[in-house]
N, C-alpha and C. Protein backbone atom coordinates (compact mmCIF):
# COMPACT_ATOMS: atom_id res chain seq x y z
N UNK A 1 165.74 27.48 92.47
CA UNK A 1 166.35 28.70 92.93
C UNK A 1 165.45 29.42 93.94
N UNK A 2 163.84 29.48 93.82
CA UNK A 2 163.17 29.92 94.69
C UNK A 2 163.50 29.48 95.96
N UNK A 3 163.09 28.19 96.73
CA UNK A 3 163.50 27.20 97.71
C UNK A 3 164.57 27.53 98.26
N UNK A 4 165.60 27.84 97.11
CA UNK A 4 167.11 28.20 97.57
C UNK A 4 167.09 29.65 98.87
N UNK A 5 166.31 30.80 98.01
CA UNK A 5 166.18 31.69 98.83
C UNK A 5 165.23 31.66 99.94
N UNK A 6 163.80 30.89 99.69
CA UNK A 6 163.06 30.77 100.76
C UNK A 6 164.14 29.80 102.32
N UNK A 7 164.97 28.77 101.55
CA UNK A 7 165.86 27.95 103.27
C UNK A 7 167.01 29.47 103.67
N UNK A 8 167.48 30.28 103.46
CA UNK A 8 168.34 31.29 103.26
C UNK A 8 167.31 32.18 104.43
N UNK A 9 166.45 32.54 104.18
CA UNK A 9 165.59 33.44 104.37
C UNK A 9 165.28 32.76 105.80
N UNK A 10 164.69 31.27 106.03
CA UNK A 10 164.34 30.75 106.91
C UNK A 10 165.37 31.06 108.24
N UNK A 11 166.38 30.36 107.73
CA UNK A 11 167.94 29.89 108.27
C UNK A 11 168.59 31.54 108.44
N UNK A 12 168.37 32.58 108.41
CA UNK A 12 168.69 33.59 108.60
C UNK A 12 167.87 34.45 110.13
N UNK A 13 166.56 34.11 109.34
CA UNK A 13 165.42 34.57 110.41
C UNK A 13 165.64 33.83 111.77
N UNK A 14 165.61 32.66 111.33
CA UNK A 14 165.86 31.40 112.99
C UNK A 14 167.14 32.02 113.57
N UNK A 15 168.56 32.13 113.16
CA UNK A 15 169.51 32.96 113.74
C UNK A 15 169.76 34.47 114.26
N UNK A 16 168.72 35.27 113.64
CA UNK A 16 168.58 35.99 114.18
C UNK A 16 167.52 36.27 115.70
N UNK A 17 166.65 35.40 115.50
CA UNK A 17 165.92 35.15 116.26
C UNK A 17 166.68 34.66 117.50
N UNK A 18 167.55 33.53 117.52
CA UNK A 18 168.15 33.24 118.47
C UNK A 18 169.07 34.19 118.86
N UNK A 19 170.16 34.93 118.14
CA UNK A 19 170.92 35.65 118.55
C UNK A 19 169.80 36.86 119.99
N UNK A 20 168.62 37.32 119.00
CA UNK A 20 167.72 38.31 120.06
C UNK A 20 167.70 37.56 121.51
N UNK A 21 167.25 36.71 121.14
CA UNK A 21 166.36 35.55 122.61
C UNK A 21 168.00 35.16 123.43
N UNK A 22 168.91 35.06 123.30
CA UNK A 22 170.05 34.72 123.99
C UNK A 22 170.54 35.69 125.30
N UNK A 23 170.41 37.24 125.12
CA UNK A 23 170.38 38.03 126.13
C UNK A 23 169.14 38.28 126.77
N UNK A 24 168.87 38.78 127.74
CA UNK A 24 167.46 38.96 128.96
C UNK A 24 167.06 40.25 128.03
N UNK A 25 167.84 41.15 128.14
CA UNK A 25 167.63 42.77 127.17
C UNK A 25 166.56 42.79 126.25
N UNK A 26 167.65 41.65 125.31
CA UNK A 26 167.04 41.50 123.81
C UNK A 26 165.35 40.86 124.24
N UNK A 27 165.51 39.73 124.75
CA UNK A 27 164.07 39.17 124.53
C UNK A 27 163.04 40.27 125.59
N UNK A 28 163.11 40.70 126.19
CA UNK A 28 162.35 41.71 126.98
C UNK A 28 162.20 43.35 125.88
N UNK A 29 162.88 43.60 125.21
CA UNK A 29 162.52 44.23 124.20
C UNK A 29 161.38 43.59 123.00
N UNK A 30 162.22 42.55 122.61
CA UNK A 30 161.23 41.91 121.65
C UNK A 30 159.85 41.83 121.97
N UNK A 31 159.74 41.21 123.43
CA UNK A 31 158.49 41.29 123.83
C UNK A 31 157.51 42.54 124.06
N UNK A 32 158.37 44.05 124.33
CA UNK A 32 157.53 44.89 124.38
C UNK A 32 157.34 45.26 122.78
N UNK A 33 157.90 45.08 121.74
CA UNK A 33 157.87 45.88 120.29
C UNK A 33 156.58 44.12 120.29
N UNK A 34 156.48 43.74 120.43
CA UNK A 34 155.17 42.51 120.21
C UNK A 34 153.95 43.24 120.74
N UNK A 35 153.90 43.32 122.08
CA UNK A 35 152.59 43.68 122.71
C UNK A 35 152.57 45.04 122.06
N UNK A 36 153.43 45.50 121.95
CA UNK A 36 153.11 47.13 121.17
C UNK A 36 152.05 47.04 119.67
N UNK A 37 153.03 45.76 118.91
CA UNK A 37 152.56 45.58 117.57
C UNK A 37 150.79 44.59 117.49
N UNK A 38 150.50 44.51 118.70
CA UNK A 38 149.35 43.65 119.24
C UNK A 38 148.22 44.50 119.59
N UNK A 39 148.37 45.88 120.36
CA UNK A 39 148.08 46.73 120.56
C UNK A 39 147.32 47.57 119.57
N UNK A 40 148.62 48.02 118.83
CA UNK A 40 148.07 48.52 117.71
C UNK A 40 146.97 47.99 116.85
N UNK A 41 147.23 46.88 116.30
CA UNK A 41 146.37 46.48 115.56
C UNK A 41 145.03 45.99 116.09
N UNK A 42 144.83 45.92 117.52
CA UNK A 42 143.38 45.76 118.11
C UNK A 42 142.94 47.18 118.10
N UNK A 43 143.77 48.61 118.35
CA UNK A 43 143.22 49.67 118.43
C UNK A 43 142.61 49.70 117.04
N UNK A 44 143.38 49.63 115.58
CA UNK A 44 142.70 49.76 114.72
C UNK A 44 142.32 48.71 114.23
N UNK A 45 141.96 47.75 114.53
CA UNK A 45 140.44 47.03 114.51
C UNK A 45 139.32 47.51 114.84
N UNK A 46 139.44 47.99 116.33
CA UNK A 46 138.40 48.57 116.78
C UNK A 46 137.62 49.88 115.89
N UNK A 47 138.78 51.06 115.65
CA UNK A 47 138.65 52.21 114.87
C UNK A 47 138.01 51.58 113.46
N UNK A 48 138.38 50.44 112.56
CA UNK A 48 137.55 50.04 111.34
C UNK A 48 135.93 48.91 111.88
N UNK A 49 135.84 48.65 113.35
CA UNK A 49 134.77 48.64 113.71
C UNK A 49 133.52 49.32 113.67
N UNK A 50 134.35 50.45 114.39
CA UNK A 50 133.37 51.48 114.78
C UNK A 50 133.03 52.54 113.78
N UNK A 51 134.11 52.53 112.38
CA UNK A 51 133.76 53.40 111.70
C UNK A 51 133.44 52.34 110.25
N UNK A 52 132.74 51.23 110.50
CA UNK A 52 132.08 50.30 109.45
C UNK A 52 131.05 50.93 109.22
N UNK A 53 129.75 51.96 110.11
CA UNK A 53 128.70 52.17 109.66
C UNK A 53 128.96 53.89 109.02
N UNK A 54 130.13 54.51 108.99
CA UNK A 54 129.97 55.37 108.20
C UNK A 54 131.30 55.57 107.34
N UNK A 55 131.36 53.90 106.78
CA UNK A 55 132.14 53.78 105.36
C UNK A 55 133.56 54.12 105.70
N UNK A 56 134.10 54.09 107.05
CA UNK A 56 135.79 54.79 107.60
C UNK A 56 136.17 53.64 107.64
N UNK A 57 137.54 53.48 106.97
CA UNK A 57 138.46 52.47 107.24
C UNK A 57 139.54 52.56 107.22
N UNK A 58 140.34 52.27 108.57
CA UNK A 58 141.88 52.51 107.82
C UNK A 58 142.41 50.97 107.75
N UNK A 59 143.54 50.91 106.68
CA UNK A 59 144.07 49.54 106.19
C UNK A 59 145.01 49.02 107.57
N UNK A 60 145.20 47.60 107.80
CA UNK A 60 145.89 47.00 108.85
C UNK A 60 146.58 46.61 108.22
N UNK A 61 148.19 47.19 108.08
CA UNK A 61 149.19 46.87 107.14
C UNK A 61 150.31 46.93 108.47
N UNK A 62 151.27 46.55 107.66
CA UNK A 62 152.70 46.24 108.53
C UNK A 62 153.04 48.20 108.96
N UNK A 63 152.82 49.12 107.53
CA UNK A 63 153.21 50.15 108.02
C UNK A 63 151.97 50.80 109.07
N UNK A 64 150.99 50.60 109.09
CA UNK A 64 150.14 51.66 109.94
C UNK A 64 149.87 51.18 110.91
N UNK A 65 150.17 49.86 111.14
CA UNK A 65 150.74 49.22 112.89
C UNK A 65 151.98 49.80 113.31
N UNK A 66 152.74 50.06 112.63
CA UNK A 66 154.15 50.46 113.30
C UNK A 66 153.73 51.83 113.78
N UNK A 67 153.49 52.40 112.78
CA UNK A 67 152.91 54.20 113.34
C UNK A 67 152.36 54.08 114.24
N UNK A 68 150.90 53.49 114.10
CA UNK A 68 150.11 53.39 115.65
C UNK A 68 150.88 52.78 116.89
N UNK A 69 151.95 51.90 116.64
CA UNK A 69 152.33 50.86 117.56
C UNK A 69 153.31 52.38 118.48
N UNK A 70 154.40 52.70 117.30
CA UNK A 70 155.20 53.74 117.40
C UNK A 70 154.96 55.07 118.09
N UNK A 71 153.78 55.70 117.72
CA UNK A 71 153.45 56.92 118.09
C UNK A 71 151.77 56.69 119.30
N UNK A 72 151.19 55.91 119.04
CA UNK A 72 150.32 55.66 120.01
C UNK A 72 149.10 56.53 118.97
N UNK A 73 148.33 56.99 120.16
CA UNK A 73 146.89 57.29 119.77
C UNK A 73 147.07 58.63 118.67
N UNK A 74 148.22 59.60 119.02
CA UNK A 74 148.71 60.49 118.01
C UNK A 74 149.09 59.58 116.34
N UNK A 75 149.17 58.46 116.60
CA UNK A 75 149.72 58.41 115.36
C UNK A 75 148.40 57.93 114.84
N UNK A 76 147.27 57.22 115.74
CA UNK A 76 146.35 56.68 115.12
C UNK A 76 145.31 57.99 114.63
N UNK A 77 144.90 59.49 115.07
CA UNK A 77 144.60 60.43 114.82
C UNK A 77 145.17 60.84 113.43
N UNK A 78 146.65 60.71 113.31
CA UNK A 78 147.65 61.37 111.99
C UNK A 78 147.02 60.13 110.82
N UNK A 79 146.57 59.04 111.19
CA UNK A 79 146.32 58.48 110.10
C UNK A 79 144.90 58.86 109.52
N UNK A 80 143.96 58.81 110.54
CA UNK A 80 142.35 59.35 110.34
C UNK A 80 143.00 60.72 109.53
N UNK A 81 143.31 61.39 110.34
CA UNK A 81 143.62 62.64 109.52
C UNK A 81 143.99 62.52 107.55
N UNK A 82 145.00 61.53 107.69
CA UNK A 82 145.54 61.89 106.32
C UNK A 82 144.87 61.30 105.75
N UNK A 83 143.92 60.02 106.04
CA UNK A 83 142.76 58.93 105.37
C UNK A 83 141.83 60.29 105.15
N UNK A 84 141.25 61.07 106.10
CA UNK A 84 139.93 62.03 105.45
C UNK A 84 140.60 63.07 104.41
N UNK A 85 141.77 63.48 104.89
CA UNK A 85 142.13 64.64 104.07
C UNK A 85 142.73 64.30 102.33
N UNK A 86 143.31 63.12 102.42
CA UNK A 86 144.02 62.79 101.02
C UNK A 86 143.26 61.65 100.95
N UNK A 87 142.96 61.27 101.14
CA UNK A 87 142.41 59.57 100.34
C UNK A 87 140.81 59.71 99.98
N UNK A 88 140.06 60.31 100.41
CA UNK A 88 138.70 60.37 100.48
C UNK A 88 138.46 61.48 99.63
């Protein structure tokens, strides 16, 4: 039954995928929400680089790439922010 849902899951993703990639629109979007989501996560790489020597880290998760990807350097600030203010 697992298998069952993992080919479902596959065979869903591949069609949707193609349906995107079939218009110029779609795949020229896709490609900017990529370099966006590429972006992000080198910015906060860098940010858990640079803040390795005084113990700052923020997590590289699906949601705090989208924020950063989404909102840009404001969103990467809103996260420092809520990492010092609530988590620490």
């Amino acid at each position: 039954m697992h298998t069952l849902w993992w080919a479902m899951f596959i065979v869903s993703a591949s069609f949707l995928v193609l349906l995107l990639l079939r218009r110029r629109h779609s795949a020229r979007w896709l490609a900017y929400v990529g370099m966006n989501a590429v972006f992000a996560a080198l910015l906060l790489y860098a940010v858990n680089w640079l803040g390795a020597g005084y113990d700052f880290q923020i997590p590289i998760n699906a949601v705090t790439v989208a924020s950063v990807g989404i909102l840009g350097v404001p969103g990467l600030l809103m996260l420092a922010a809520v990492k010092l203010t609530l988590v620490s």
